[in-house]
Protein backbone atom coordinates (compact mmCIF):
# COMPACT_ATOMS: atom_id res chain seq x y z
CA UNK A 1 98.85 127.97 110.10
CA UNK A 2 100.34 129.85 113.15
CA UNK A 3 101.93 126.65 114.56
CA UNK A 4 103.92 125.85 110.83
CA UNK A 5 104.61 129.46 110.61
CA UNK A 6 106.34 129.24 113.75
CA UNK A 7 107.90 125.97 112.71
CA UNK A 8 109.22 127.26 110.01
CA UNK A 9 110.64 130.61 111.61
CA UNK A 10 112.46 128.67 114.26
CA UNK A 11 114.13 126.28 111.72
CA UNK A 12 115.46 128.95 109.71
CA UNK A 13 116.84 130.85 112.13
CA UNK A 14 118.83 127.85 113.98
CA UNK A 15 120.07 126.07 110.50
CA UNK A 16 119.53 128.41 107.76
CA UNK A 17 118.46 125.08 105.32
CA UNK A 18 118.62 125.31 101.47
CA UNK A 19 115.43 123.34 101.76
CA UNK A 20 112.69 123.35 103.81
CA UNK A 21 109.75 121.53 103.89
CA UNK A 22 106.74 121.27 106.56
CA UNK A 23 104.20 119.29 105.73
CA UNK A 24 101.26 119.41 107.81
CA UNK A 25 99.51 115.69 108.18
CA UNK A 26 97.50 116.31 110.78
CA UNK A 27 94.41 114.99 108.45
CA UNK A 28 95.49 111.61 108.27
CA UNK A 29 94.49 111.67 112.06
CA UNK A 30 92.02 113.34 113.00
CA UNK A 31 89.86 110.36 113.67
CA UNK A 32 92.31 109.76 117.23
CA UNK A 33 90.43 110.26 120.28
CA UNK A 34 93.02 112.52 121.02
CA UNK A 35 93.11 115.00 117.96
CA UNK A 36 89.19 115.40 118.23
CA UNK A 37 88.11 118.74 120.69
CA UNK A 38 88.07 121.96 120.85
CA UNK A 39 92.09 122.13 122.02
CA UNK A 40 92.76 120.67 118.35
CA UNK A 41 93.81 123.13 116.38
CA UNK A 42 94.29 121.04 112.97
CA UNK A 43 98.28 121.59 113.41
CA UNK A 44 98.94 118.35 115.50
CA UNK A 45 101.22 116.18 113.32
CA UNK A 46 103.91 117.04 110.99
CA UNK A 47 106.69 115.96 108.05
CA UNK A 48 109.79 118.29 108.22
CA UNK A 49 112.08 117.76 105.68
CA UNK A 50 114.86 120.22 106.21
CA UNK A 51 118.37 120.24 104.24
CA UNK A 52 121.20 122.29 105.60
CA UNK A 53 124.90 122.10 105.84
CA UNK A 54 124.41 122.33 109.57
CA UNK A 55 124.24 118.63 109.49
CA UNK A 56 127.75 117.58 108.58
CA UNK A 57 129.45 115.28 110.53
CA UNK A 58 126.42 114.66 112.76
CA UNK A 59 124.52 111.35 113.29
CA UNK A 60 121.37 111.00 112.21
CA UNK A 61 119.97 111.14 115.46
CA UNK A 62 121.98 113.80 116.43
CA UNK A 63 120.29 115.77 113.88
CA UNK A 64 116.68 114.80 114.95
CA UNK A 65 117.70 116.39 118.01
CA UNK A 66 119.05 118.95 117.08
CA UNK A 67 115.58 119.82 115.25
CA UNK A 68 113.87 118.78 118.34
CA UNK A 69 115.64 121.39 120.35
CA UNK A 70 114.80 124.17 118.10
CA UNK A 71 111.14 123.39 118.31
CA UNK A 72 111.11 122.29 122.37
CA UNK A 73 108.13 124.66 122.65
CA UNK A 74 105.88 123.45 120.04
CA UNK A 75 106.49 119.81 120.88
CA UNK A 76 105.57 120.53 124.60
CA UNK A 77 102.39 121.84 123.71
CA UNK A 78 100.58 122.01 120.23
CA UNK A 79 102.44 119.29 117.56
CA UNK A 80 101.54 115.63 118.55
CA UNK A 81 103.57 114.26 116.17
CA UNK A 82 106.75 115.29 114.40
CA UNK A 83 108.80 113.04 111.45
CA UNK A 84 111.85 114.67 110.82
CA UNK A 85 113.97 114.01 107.61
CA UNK A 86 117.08 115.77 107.97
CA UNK A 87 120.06 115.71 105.43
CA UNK A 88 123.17 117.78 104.14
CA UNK A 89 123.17 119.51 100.75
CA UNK A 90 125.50 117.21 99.53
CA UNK A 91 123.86 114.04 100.67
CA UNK A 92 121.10 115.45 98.39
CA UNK A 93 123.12 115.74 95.33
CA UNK A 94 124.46 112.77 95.38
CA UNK A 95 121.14 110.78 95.99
């Protein structure tokens, strides 16, 4: 859990959320060629669902960047896979 711990550390820190949620799928494919090894670690793919006012005004791509940046180092070299769902408190509450 070292690579969601980080995950989560760096997310804080860069958008202080209200919610955050890491969901680790990296189950659902372990069958890939890819996944299977000793480099796999079993923290390859994840769902971040992350909710902070740090979002207004800014595209949705924007955002998926901006979550991007903050994890540069784990998407260069352990996560595989990231899905990023990334909202404002008040796009929440009025869902």
């Amino acid at each position: 859990m070292q690579v969601e711990r980080q995950m989560r550390e760096k997310l804080t820190a860069a958008f202080a959320p209200e919610q955050l949620v890491i969901e680790n799928d990296s189950h659902k494919h372990a069958h890939h060629r890819a996944m299977q090894g000793a480099a796999n670690t079993g923290e390859t793919h994840f769902t971040v669902t992350i909710i902070s006012a740090a979002f207004a005004g800014r595209s949705r791509i924007d955002r998926h960047r901006l979550v991007h940046e903050a994890l540069a180092e784990e998407l260069a070299g352990p996560i595989h896979a990231l899905a990023v769902k990334a909202a404002t408190p008040g796009e929440i509450s009025n869902a």
